[in-house]
PDB file of N, CA and C in Angstrom:
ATOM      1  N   UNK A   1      32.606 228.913  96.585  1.00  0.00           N
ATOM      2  CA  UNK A   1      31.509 229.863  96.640  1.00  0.00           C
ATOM      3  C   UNK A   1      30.635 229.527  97.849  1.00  0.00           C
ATOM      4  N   UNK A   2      30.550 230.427  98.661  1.00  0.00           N
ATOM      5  CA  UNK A   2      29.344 230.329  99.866  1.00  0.00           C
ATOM      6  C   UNK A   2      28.053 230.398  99.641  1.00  0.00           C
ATOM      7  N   UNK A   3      26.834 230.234 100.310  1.00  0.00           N
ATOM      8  CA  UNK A   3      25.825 230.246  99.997  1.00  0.00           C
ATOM      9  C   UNK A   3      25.274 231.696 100.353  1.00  0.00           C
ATOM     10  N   UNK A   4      25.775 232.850 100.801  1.00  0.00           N
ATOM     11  CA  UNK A   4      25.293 233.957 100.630  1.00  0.00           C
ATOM     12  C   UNK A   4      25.761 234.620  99.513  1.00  0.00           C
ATOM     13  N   UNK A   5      26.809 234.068  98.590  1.00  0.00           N
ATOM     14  CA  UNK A   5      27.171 234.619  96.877  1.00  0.00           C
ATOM     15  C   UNK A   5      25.996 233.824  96.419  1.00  0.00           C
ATOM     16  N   UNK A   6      25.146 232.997  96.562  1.00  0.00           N
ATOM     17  CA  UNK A   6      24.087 232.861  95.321  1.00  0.00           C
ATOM     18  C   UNK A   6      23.157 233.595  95.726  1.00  0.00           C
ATOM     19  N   UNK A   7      23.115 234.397  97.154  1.00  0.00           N
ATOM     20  CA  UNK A   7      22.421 235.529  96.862  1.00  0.00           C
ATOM     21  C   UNK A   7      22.700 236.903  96.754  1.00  0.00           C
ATOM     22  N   UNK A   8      23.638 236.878  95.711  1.00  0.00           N
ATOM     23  CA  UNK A   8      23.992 238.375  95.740  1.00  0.00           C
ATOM     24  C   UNK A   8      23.541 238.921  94.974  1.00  0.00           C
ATOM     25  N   UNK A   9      23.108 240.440  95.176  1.00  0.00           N
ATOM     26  CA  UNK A   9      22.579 241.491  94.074  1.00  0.00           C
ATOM     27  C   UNK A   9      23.209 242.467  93.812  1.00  0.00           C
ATOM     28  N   UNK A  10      24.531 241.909  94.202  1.00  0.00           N
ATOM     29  CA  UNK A  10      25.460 242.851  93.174  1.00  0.00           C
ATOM     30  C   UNK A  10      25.144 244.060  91.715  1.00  0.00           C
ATOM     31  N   UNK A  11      25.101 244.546  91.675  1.00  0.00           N
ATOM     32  CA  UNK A  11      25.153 245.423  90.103  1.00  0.00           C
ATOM     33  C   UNK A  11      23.387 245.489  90.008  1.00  0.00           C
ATOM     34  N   UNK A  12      22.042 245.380  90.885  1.00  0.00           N
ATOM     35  CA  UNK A  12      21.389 245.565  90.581  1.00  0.00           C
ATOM     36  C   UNK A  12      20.921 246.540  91.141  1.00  0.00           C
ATOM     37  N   UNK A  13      19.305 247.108  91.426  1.00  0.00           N
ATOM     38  CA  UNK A  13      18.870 247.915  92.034  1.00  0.00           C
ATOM     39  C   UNK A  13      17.468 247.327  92.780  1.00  0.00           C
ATOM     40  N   UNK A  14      16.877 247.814  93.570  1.00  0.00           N
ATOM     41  CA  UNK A  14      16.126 247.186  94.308  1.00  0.00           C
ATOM     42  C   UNK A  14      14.817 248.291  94.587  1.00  0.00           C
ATOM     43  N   UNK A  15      13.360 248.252  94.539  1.00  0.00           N
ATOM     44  CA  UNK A  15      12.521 249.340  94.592  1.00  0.00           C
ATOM     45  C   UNK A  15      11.855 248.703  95.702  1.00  0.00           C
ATOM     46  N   UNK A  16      11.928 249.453  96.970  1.00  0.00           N
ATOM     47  CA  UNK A  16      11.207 248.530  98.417  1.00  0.00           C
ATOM     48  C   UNK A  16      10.241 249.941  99.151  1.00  0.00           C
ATOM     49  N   UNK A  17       8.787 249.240  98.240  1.00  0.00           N
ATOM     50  CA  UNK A  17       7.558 250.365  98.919  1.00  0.00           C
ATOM     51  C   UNK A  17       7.584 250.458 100.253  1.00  0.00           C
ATOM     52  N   UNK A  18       6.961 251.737 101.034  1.00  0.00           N
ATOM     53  CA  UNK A  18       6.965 251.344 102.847  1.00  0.00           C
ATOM     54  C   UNK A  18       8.299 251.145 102.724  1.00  0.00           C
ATOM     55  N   UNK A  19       9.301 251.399 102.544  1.00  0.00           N
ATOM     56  CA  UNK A  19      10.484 250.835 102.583  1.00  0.00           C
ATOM     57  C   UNK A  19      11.075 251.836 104.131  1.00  0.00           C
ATOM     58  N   UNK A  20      10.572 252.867 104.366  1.00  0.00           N
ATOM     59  CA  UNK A  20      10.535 254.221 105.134  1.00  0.00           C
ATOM     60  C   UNK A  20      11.157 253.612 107.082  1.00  0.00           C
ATOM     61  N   UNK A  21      10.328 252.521 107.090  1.00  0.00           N
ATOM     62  CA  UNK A  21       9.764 251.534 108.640  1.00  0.00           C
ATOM     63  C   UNK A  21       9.460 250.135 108.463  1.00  0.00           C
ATOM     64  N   UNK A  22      10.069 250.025 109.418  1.00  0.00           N
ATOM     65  CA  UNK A  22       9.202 248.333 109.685  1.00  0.00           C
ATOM     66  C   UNK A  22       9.836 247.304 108.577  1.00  0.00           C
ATOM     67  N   UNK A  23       8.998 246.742 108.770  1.00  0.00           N
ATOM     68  CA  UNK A  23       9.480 245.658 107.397  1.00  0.00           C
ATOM     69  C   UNK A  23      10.457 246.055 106.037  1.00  0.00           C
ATOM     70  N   UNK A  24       9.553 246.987 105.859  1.00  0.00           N
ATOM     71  CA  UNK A  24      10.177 247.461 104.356  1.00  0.00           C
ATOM     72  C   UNK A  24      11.844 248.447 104.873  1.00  0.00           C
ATOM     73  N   UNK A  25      11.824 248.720 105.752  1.00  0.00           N
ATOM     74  CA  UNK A  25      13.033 249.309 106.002  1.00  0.00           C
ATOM     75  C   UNK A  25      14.437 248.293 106.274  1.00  0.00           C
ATOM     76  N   UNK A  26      13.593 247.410 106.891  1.00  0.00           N
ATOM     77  CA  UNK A  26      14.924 246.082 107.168  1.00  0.00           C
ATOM     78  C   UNK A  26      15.014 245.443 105.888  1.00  0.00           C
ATOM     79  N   UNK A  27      13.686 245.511 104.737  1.00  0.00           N
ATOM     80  CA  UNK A  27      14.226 244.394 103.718  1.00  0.00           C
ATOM     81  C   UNK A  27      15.285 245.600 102.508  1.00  0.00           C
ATOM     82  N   UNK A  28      14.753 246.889 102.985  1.00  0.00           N
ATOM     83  CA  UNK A  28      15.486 247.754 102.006  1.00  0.00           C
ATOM     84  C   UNK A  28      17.239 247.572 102.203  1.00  0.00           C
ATOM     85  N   UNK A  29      17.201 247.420 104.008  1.00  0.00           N
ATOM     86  CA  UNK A  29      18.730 247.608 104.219  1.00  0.00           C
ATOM     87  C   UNK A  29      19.510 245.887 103.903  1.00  0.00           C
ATOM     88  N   UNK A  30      18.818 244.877 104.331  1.00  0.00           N
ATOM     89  CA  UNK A  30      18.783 243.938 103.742  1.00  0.00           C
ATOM     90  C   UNK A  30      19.093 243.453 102.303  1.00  0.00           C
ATOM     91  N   UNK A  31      18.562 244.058 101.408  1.00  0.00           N
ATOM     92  CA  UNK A  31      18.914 244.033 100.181  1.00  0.00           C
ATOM     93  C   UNK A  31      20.297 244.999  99.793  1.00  0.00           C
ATOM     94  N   UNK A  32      20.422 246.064 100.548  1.00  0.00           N
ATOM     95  CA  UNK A  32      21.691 246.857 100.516  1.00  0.00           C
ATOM     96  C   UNK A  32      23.139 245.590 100.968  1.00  0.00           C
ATOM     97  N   UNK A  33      22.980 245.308 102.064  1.00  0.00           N
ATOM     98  CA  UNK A  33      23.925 244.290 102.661  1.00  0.00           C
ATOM     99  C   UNK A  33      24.430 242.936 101.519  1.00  0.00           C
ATOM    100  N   UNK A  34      23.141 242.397 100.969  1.00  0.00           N
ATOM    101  CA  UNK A  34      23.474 241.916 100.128  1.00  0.00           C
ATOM    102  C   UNK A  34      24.254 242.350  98.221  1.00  0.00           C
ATOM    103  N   UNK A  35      24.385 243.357  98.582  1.00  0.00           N
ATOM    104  CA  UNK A  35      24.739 243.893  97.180  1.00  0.00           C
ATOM    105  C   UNK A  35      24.063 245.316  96.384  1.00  0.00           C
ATOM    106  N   UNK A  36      22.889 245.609  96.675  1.00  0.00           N
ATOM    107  CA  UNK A  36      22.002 245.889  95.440  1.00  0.00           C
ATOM    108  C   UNK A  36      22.218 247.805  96.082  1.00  0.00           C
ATOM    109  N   UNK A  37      21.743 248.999  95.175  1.00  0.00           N
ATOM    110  CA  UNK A  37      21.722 250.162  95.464  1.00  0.00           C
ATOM    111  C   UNK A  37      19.992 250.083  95.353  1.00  0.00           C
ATOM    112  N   UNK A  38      19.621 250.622  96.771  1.00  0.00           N
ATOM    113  CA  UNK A  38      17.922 250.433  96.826  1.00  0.00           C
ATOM    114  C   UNK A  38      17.075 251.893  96.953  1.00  0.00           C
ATOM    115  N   UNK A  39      16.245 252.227  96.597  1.00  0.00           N
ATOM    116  CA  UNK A  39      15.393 252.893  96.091  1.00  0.00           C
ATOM    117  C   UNK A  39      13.935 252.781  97.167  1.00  0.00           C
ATOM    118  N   UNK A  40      13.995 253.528  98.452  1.00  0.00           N
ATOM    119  CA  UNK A  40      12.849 253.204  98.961  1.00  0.00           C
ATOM    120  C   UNK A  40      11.888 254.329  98.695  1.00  0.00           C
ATOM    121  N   UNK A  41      10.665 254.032  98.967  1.00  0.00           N
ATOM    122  CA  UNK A  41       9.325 254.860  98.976  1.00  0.00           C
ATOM    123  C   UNK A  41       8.210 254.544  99.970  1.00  0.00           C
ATOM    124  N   UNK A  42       7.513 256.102  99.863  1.00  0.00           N
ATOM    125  CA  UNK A  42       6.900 256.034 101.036  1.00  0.00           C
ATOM    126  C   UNK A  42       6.150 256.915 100.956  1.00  0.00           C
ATOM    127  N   UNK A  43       5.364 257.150 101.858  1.00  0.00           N
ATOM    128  CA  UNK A  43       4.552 258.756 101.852  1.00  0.00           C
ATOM    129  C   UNK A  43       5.223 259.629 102.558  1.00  0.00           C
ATOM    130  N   UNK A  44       5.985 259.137 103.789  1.00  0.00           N
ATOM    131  CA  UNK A  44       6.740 260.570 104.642  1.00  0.00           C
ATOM    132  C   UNK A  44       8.374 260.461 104.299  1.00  0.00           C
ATOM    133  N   UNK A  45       8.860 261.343 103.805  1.00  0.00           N
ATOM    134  CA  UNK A  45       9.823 261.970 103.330  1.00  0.00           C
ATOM    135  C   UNK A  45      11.036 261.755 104.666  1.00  0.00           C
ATOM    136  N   UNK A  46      10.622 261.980 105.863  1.00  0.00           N
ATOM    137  CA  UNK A  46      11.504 261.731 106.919  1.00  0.00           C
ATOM    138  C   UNK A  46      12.105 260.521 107.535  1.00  0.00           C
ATOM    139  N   UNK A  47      11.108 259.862 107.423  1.00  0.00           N
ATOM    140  CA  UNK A  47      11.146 258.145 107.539  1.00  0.00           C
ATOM    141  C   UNK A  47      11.953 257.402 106.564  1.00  0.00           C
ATOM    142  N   UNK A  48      12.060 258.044 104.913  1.00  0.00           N
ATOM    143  CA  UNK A  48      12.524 257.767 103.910  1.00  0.00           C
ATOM    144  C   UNK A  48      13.809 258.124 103.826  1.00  0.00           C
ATOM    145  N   UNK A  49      14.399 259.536 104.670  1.00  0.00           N
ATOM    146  CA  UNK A  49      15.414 259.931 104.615  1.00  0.00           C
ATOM    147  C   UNK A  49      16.482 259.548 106.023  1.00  0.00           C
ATOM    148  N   UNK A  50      15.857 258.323 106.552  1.00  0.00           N
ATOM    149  CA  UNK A  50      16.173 257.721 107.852  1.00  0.00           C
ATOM    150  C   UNK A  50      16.529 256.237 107.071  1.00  0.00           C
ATOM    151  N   UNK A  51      16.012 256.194 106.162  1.00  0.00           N
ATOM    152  CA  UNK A  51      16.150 254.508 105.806  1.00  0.00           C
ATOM    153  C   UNK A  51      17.353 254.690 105.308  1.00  0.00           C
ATOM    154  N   UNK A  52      17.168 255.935 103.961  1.00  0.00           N
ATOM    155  CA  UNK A  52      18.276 255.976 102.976  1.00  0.00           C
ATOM    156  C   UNK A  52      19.972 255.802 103.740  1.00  0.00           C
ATOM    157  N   UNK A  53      19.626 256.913 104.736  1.00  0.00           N
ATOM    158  CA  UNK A  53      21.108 256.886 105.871  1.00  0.00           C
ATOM    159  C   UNK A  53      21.682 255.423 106.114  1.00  0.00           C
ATOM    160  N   UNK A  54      20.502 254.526 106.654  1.00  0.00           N
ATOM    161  CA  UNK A  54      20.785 253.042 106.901  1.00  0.00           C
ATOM    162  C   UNK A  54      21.449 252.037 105.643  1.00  0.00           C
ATOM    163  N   UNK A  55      20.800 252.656 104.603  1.00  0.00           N
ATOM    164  CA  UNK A  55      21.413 251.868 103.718  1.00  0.00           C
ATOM    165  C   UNK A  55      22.669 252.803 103.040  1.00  0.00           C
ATOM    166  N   UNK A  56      22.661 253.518 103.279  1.00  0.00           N
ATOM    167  CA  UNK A  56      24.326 254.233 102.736  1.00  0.00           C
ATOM    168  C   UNK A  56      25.033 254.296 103.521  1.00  0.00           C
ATOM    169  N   UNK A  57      24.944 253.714 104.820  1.00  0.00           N
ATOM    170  CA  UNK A  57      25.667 252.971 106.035  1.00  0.00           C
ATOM    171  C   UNK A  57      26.663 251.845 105.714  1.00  0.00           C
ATOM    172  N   UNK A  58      25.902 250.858 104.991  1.00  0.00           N
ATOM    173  CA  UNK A  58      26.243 249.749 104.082  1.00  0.00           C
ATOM    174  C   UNK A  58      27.185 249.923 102.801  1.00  0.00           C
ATOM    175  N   UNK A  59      27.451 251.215 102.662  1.00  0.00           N
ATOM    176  CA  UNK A  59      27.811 251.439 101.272  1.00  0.00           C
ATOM    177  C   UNK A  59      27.324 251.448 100.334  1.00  0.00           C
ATOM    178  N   UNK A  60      26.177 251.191  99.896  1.00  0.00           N
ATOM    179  CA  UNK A  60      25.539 250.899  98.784  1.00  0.00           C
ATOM    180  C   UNK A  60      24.633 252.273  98.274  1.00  0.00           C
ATOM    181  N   UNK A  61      24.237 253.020  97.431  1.00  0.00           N
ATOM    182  CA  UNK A  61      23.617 254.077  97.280  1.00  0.00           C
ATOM    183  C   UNK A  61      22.300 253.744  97.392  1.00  0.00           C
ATOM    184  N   UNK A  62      21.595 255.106  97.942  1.00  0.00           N
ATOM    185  CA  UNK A  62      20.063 254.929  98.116  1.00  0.00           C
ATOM    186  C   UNK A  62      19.176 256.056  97.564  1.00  0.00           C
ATOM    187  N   UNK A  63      18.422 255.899  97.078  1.00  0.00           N
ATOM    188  CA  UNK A  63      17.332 257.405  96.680  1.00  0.00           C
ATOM    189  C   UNK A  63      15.757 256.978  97.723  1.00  0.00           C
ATOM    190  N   UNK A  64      14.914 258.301  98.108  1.00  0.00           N
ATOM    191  CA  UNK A  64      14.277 258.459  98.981  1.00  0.00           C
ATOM    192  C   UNK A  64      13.549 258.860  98.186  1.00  0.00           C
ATOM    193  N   UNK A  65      12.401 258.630  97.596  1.00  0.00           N
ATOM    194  CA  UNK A  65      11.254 259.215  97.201  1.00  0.00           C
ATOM    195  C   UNK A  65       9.894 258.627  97.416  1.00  0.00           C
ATOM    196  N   UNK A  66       9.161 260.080  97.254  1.00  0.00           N
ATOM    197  CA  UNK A  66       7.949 260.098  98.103  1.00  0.00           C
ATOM    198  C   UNK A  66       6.856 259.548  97.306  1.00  0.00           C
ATOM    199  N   UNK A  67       5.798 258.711  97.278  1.00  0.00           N
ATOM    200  CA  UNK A  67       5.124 258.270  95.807  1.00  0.00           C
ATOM    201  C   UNK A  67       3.577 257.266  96.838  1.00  0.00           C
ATOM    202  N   UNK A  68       2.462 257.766  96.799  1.00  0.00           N
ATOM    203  CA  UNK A  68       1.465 257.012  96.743  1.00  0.00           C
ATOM    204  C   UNK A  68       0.841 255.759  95.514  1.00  0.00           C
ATOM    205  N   UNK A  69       1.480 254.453  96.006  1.00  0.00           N
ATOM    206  CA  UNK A  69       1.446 253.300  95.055  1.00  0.00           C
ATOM    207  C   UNK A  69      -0.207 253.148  94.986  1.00  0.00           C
ATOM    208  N   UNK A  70      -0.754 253.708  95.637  1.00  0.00           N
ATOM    209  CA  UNK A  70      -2.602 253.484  95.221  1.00  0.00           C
ATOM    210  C   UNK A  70      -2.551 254.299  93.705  1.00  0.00           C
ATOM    211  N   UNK A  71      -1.728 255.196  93.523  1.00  0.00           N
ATOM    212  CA  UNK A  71      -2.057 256.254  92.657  1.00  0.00           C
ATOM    213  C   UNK A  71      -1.071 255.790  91.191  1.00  0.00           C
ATOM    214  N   UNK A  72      -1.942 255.670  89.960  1.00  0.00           N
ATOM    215  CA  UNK A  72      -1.059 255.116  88.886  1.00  0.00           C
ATOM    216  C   UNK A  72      -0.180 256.343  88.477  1.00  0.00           C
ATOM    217  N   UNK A  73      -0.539 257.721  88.474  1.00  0.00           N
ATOM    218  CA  UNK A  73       0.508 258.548  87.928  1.00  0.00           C
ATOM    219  C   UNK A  73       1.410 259.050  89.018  1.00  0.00           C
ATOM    220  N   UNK A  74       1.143 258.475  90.285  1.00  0.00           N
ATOM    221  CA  UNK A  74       2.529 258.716  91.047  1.00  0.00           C
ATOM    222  C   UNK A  74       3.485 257.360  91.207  1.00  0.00           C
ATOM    223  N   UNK A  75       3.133 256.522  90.541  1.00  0.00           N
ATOM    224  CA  UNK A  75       4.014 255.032  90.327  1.00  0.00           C
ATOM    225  C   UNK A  75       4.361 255.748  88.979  1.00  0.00           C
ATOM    226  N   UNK A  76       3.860 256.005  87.976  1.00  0.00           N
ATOM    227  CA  UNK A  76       4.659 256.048  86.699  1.00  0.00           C
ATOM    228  C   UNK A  76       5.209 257.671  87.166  1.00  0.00           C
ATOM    229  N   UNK A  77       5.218 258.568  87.536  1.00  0.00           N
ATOM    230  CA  UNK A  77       6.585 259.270  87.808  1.00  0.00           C
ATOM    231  C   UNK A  77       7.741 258.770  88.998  1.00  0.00           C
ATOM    232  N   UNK A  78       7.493 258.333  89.446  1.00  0.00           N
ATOM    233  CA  UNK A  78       8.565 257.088  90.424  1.00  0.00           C
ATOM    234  C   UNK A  78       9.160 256.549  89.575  1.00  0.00           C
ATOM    235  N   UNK A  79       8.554 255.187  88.818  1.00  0.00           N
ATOM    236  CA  UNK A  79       9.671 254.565  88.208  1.00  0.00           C
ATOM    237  C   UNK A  79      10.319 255.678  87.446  1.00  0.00           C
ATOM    238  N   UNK A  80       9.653 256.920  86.296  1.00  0.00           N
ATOM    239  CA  UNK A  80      10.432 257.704  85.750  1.00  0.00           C
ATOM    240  C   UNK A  80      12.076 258.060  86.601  1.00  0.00           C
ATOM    241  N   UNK A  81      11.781 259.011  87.639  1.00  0.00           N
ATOM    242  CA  UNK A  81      12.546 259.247  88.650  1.00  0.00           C
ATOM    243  C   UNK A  81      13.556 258.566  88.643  1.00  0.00           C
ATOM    244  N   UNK A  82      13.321 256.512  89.322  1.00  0.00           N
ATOM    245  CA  UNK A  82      14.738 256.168  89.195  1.00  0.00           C
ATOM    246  C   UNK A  82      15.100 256.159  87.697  1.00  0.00           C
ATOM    247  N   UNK A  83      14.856 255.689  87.027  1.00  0.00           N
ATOM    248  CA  UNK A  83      15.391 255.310  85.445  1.00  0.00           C
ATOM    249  C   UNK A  83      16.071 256.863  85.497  1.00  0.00           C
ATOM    250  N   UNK A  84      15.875 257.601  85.604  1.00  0.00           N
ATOM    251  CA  UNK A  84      16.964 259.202  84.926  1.00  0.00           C
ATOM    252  C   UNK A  84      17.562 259.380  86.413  1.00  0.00           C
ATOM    253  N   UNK A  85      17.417 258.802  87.469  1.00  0.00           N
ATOM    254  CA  UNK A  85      18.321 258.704  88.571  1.00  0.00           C
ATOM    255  C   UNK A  85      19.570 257.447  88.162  1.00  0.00           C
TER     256      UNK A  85
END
């Protein structure tokens, strides 16, 4: 076993806010590479649908949704979202 199998996230899923640019876009595709189907968010929809491409590049599936984390009822319809995604 290598030391990038003890980090694998195989069979999980991954929720990476800002995930759209910048940081959050490399740790979204990042976490794709390693295994996981990731779930980014963001406020712009275009940026989000630029990440998703990157990580279904990788193979791994991605959903793009749009969600202000300041706001508690747009985090609790997000998580809704993935769970019935």
């Amino acid at each position: 076993m290598g030391v990038l199998d003890q980090f694998s996230l195989a069979g999980r899923t991954a929720l990476v806010t800002g995930g759209g640019t910048g940081i959050g876009k490399a740790l979204a595709v990042g976490f794709a590479e390693a295994g996981a189907d990731v779930v980014v968010c963001g406020r712009t929809q275009a940026t989000l649908d630029d990440a998703a491409a990157a990580i279904e590049a990788t193979g791994r599936r991605a959903l793009a949704l749009t969600a202000d984390v300041t706001k508690a009822d747009e985090v609790n319809r997000l998580i809704d979202r993935i769970v019935s995604a």
